[in-house]
C-alpha atoms as a PDB file:
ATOM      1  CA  UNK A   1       0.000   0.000   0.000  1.00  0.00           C
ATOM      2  CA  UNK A   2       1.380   3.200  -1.371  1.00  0.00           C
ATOM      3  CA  UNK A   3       1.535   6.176   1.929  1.00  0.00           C
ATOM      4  CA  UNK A   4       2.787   9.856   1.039  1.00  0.00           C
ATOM      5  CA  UNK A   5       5.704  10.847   2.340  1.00  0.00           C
ATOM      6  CA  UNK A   6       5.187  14.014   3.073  1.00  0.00           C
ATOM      7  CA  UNK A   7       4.311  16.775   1.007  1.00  0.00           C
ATOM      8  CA  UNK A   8       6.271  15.740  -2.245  1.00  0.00           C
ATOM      9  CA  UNK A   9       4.312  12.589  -2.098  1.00  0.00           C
ATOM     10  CA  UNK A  10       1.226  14.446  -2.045  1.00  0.00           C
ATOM     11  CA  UNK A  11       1.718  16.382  -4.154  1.00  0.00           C
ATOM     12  CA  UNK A  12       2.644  14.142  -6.760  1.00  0.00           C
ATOM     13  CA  UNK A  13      -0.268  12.377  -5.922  1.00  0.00           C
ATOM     14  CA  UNK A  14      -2.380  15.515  -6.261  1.00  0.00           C
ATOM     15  CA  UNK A  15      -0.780  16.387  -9.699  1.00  0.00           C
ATOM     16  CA  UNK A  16      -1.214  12.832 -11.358  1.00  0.00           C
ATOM     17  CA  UNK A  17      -4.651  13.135 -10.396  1.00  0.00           C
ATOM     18  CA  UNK A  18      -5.008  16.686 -11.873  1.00  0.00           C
ATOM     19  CA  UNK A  19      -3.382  15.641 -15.104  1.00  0.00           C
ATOM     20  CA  UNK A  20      -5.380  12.847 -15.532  1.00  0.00           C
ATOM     21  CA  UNK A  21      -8.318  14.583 -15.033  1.00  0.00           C
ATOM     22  CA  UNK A  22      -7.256  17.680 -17.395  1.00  0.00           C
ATOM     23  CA  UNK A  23      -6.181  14.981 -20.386  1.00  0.00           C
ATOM     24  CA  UNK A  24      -8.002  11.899 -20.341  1.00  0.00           C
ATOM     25  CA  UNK A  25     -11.392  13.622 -21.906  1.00  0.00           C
ATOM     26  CA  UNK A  26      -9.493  14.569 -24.706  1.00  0.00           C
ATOM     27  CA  UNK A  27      -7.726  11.008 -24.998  1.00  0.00           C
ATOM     28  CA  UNK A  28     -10.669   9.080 -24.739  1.00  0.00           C
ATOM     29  CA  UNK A  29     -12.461  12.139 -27.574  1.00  0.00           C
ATOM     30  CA  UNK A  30      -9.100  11.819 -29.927  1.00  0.00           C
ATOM     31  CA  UNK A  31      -9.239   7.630 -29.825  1.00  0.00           C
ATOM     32  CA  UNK A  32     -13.184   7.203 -30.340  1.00  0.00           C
ATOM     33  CA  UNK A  33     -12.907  10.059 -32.848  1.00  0.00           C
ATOM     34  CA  UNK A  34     -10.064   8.260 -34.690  1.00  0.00           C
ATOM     35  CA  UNK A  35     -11.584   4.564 -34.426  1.00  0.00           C
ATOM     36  CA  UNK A  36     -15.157   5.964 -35.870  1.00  0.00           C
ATOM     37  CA  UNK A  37     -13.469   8.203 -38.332  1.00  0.00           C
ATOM     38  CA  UNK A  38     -16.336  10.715 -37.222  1.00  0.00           C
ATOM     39  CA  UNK A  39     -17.072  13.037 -34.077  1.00  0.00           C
ATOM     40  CA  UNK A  40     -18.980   9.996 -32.210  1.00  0.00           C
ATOM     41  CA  UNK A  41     -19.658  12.442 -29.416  1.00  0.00           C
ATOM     42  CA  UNK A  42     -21.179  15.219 -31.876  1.00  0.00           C
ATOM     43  CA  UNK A  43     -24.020  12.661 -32.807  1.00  0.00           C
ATOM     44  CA  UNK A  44     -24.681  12.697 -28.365  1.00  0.00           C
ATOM     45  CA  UNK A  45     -27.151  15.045 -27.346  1.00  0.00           C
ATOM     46  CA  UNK A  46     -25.795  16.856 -24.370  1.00  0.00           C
ATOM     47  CA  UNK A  47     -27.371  15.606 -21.378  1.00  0.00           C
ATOM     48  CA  UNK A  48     -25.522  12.392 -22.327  1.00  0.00           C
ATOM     49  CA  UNK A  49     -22.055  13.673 -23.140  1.00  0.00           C
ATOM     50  CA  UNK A  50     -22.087  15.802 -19.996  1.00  0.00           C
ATOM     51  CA  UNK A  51     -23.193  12.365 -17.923  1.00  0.00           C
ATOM     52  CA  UNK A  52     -20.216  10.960 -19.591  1.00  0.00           C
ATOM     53  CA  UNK A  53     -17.691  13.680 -18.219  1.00  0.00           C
ATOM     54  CA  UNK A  54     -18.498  13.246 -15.106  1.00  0.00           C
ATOM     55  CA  UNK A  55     -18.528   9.305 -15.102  1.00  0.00           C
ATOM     56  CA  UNK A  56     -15.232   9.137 -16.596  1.00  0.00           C
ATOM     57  CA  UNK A  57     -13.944  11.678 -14.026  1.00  0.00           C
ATOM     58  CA  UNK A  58     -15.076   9.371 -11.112  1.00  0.00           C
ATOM     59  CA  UNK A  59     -13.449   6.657 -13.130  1.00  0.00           C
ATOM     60  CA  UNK A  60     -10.471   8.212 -13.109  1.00  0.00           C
ATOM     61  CA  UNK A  61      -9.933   9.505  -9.446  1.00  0.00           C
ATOM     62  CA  UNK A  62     -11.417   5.908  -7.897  1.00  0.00           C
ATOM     63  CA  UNK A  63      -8.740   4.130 -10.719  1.00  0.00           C
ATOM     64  CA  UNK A  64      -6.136   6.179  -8.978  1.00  0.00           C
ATOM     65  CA  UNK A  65      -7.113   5.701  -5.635  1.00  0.00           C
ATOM     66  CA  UNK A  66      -7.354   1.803  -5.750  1.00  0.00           C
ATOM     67  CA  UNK A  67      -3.868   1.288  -7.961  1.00  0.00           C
ATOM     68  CA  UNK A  68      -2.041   3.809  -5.029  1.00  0.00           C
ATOM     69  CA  UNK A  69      -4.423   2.066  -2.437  1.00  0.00           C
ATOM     70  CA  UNK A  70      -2.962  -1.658  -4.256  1.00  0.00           C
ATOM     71  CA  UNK A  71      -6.397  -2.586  -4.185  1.00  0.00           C
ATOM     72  CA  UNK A  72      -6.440  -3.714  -7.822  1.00  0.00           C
ATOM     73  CA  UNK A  73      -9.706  -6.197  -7.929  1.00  0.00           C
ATOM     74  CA  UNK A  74     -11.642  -3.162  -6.571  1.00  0.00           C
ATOM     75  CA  UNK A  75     -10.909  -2.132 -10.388  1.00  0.00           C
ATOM     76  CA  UNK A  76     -13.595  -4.375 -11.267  1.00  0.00           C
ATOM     77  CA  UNK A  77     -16.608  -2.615  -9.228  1.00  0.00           C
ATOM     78  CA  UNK A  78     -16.186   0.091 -11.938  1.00  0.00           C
ATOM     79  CA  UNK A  79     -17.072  -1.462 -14.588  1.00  0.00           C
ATOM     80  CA  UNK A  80     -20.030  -3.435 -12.540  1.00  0.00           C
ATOM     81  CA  UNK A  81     -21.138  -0.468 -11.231  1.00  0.00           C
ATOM     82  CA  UNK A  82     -21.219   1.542 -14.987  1.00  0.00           C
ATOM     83  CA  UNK A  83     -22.482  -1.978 -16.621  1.00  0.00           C
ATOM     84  CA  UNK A  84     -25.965  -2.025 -14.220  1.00  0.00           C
ATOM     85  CA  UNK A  85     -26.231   1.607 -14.601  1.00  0.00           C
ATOM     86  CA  UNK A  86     -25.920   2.474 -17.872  1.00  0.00           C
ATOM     87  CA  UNK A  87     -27.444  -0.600 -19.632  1.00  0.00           C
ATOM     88  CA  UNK A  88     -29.911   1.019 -21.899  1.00  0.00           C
ATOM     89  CA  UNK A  89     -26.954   3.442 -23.294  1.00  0.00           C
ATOM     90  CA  UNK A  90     -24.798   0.733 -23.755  1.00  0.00           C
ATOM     91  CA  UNK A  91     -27.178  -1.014 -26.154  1.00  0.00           C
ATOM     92  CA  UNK A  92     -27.951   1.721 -28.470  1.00  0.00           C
ATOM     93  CA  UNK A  93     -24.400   3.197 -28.748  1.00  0.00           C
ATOM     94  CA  UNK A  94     -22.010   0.758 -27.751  1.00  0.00           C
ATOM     95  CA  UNK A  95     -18.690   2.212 -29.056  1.00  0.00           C
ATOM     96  CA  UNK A  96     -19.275   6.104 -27.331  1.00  0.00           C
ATOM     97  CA  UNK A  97     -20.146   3.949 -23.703  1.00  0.00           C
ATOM     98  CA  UNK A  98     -18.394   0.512 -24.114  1.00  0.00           C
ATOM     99  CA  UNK A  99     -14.907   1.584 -25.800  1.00  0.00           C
ATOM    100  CA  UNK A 100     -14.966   5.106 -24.028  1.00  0.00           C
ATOM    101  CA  UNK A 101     -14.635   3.041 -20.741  1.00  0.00           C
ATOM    102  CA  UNK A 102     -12.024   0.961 -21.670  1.00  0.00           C
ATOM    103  CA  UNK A 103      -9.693   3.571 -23.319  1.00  0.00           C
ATOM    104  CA  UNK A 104     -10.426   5.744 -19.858  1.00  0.00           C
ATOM    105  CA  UNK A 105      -9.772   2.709 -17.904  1.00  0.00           C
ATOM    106  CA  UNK A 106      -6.998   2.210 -19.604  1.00  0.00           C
ATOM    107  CA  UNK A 107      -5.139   5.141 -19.495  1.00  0.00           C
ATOM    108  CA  UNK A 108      -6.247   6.079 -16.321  1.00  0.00           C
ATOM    109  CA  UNK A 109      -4.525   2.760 -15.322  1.00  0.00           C
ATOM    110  CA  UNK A 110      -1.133   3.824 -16.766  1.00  0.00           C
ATOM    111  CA  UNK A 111      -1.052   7.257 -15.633  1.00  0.00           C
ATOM    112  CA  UNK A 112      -1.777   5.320 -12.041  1.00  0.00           C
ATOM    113  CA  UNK A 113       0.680   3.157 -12.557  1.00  0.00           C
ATOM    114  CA  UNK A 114       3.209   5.750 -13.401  1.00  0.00           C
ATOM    115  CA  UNK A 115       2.281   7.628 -10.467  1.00  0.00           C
ATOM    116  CA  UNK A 116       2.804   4.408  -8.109  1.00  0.00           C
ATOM    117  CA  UNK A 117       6.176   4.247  -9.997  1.00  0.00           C
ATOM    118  CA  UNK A 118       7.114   8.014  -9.341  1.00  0.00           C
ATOM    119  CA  UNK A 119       5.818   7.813  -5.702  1.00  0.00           C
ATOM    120  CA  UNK A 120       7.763   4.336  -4.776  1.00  0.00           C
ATOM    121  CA  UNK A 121      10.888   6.382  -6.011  1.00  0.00           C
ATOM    122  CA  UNK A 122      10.157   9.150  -3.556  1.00  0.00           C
END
């Protein structure tokens, strides 16, 4: 289990998290744009899209928190919890909900994992 030490570790901590959360809209956007060959969120009406930000924001701060916290199975009550809640959404535009969790999922991971890295080092 990862534990600051001291303020450098948090603030690491503090600026992985910002960073994801500042880049990993537009990474998810640039890698769903490029797969579709179109502006897949465009065709969202904006109820939906906004939904999605914040989603994918939770995603990324409780992906953080469990790979720092080594608590990697918790990983998995994600995509539980965004599979029984968004159901309907995920049937009728499965590339925007399905791949746009697992390219945040993923990346998130790897910026987490970097951070773990960085912070072991500290």
């Amino acid at each position: 289990m990862w534990v600051a030490d001291g303020w450098m570790g948090v603030a690491v901590a503090v600026g992985g998290c910002v960073l994801l959360m500042v880049t990993s809209g537009g990474v998810v956007k640039g890698v769903l744009c490029g797969i579709a060959k179109e502006d897949v969120e465009g065709k969202l009406e904006k109820r939906v899209r906004d939904t999605g930000v914040v989603v994918g924001k939770c995603e990324n701060i409780l992906i953080v928190a469990f790979v720092l916290a080594g608590a990697y199975t918790a990983l998995s009550v994600i995509f539980a919890a965004k599979a029984f809640v968004r159901r309907e959404d995920m049937s009728t535009n499965s590339l925007y909900f399905l791949a746009g969790t697992m390219v945040n999922v993923t990346y998130s991971l790897l910026v987490a994992l970097v951070l773990k890295g960085i912070l072991a080092r500290i």
